[in-house]
Protein backbone atom coordinates (compact mmCIF):
# COMPACT_ATOMS: atom_id res chain seq x y z
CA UNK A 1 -17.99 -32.83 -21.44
CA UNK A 2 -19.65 -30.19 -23.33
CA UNK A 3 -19.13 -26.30 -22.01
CA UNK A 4 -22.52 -24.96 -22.65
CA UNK A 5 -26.27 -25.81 -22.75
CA UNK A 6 -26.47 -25.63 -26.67
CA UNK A 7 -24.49 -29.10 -26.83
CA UNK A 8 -25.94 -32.29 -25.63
CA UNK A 9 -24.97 -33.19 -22.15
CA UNK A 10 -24.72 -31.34 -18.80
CA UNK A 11 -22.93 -28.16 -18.39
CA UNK A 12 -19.62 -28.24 -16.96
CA UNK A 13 -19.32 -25.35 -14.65
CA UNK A 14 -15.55 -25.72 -13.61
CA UNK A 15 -14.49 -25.66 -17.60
CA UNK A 16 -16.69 -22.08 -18.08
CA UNK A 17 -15.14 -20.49 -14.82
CA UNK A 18 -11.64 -21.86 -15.67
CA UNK A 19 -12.17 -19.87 -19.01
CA UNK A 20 -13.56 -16.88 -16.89
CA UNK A 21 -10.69 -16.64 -14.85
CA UNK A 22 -8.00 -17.24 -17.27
CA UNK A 23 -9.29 -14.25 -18.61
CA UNK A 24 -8.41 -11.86 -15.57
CA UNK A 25 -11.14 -9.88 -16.30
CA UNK A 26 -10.46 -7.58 -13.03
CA UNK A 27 -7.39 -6.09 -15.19
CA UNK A 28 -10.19 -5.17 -18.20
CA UNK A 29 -11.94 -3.34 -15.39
CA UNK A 30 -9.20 -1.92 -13.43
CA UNK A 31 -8.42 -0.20 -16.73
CA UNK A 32 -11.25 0.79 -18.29
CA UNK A 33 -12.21 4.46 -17.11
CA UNK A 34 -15.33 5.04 -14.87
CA UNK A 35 -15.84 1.68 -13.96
CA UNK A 36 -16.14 0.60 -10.18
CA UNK A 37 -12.82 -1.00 -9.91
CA UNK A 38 -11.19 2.36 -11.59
CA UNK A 39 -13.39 4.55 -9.18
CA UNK A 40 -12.78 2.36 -6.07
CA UNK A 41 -8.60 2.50 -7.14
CA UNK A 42 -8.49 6.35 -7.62
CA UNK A 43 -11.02 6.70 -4.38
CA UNK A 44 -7.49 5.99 -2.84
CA UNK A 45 -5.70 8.99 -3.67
CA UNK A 46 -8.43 11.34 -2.11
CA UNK A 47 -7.52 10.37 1.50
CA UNK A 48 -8.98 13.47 4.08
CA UNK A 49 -6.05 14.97 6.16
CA UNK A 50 -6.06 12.08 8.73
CA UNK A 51 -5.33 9.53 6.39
CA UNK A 52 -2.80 11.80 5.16
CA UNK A 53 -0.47 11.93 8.27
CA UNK A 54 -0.89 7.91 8.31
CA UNK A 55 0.84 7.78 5.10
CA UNK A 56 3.39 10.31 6.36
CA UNK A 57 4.00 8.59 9.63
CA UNK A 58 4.03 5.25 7.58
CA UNK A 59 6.70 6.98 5.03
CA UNK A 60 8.97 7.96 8.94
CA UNK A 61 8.56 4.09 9.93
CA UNK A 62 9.75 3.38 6.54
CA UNK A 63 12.38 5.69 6.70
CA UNK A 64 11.96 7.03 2.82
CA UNK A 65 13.53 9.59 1.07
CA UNK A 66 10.27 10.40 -0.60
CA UNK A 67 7.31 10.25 1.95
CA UNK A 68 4.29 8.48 0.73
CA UNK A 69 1.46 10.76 -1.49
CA UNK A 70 -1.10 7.91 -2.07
CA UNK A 71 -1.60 4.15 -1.14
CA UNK A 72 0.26 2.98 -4.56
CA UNK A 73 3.29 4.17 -3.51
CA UNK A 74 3.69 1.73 -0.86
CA UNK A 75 5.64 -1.41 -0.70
CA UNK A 76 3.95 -4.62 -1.62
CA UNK A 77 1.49 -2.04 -3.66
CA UNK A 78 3.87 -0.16 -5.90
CA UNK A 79 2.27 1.22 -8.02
CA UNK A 80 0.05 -1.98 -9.03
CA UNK A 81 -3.33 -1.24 -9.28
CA UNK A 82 -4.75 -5.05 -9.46
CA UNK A 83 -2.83 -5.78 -5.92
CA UNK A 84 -4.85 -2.41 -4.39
CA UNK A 85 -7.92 -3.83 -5.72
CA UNK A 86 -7.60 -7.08 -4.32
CA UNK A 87 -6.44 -5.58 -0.51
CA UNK A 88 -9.64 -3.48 -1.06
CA UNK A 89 -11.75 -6.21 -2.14
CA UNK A 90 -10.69 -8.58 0.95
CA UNK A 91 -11.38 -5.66 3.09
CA UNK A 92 -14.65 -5.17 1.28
CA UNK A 93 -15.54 -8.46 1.70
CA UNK A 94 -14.37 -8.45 5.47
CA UNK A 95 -15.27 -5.29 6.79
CA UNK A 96 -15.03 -5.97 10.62
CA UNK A 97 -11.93 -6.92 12.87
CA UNK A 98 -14.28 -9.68 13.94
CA UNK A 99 -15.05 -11.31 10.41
CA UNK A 100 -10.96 -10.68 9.49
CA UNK A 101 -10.30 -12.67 12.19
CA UNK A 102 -12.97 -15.43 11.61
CA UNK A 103 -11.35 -15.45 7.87
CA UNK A 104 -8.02 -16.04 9.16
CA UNK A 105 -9.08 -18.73 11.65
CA UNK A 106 -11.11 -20.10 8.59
CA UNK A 107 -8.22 -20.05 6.14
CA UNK A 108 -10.18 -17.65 4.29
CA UNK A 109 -8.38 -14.56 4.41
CA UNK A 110 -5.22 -14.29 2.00
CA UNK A 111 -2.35 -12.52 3.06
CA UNK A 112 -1.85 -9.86 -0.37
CA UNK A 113 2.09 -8.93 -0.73
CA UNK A 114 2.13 -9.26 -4.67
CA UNK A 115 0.51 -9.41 -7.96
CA UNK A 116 0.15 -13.42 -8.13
CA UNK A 117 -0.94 -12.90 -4.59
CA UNK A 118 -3.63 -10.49 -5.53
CA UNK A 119 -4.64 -12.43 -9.37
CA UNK A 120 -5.22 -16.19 -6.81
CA UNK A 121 -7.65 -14.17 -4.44
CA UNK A 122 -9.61 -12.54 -7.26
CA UNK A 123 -9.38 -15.58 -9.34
CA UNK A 124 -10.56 -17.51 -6.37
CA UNK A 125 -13.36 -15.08 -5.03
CA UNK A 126 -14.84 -14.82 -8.65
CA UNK A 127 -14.87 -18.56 -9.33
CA UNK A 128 -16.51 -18.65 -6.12
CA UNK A 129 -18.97 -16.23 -7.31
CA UNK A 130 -19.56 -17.67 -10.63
CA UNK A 131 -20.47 -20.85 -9.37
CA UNK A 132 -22.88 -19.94 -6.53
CA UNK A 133 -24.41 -17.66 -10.08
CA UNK A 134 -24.31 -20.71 -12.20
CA UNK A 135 -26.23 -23.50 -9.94
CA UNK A 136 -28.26 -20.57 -8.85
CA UNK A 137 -29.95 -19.98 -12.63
CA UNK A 138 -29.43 -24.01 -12.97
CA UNK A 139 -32.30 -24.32 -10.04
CA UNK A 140 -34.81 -21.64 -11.69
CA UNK A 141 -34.60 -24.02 -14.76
C-alpha cells in the first residue's frame, strides 16, 4: 500500500505514523533549546517556596542523604527528561482529579515509572494525534 498521496492508491495512515513515532521526535524537542518541551522541563526547576518544602518533605519520606533540589532528582524521574515530559503531558492532558480518575476507569491513564513507560504514552498520544490530523485534512479534500 503506498505511504503517500503522490503514488497511486489510498494513503495508509498507520505506515506514516508508525514512521512518525519510530522517530521519537519528543527527544528532538526535549533537546533542542527554547522549544516548549525544553521550557515546560526547565519550568520544573523554578518551583515557588511551597513546592520547595514538598520536595524536602518528599526527600524526609524518602529518607535521602541528599534532599531533593528539583523534580529530576526523584526516583522513577532521575534525571530523565523524556519521563518528566510525559508525567507532565498526562497531567496536561488530565488536568482535574475528576478527568484522572475517568482516565483510569477508562484505561486511559498510564501509570509513568520509566523511560519505555514514558516513550509508549507519547508514542501512543501522538499517533493518536496524527491520525485525528490526518482524516481531518483527508475530509477538507
Amino acid at each position: 500500500m503506498p505511504v503517500n498521496a503522490d503514488e497511486d492508491g489510498p494513503v495508509d495512515y498507520d505506515k506514516i505514523t508508525d514512521k512518525i513515532i519510530e522517530s521519537k521526535p519528543w527527544e528532538g524537542l526535549i533537546e533542542t533549546q527554547n522549544s516548549e518541551a525544553d521550557k515546560l522541563i526547565k519550568s520544573t526547576s523554578h518551583f515557588n517556596k511551597y513546592q520547595q518544602s514538598l520536595l524536602g518533605m518528599f526527600s524526609q519520606i524518602s529518607n535521602v542523604e541528599k534532599p531533593y533540589k528539583c523534580v529530576l532528582d526523584m526516583p522513577m524521574i532521575e534525571q530523565d527528561k523524556v519521563v518528566l515530559y510525559a508525567i507532565l503531558c498526562q497531567n496536561a492532558l488530565q488536568p482535574k482529579n475528576k478527568q484522572r480518575t475517568e482516565a483510569i476507569s477508562s484505561k486511559i491513564y498510564k501509570e509513568i515509572t520509566c523511560r519505555a513507560d514514558a516513550d509508549e504514552f507519547l508514542g501512543t498520544t501522538l499517533r493518536e494525534q496524527v491520525k485525528n490530523e490526518l482524516r481531518g485534512v483527508e475530509s477538507e479534500v
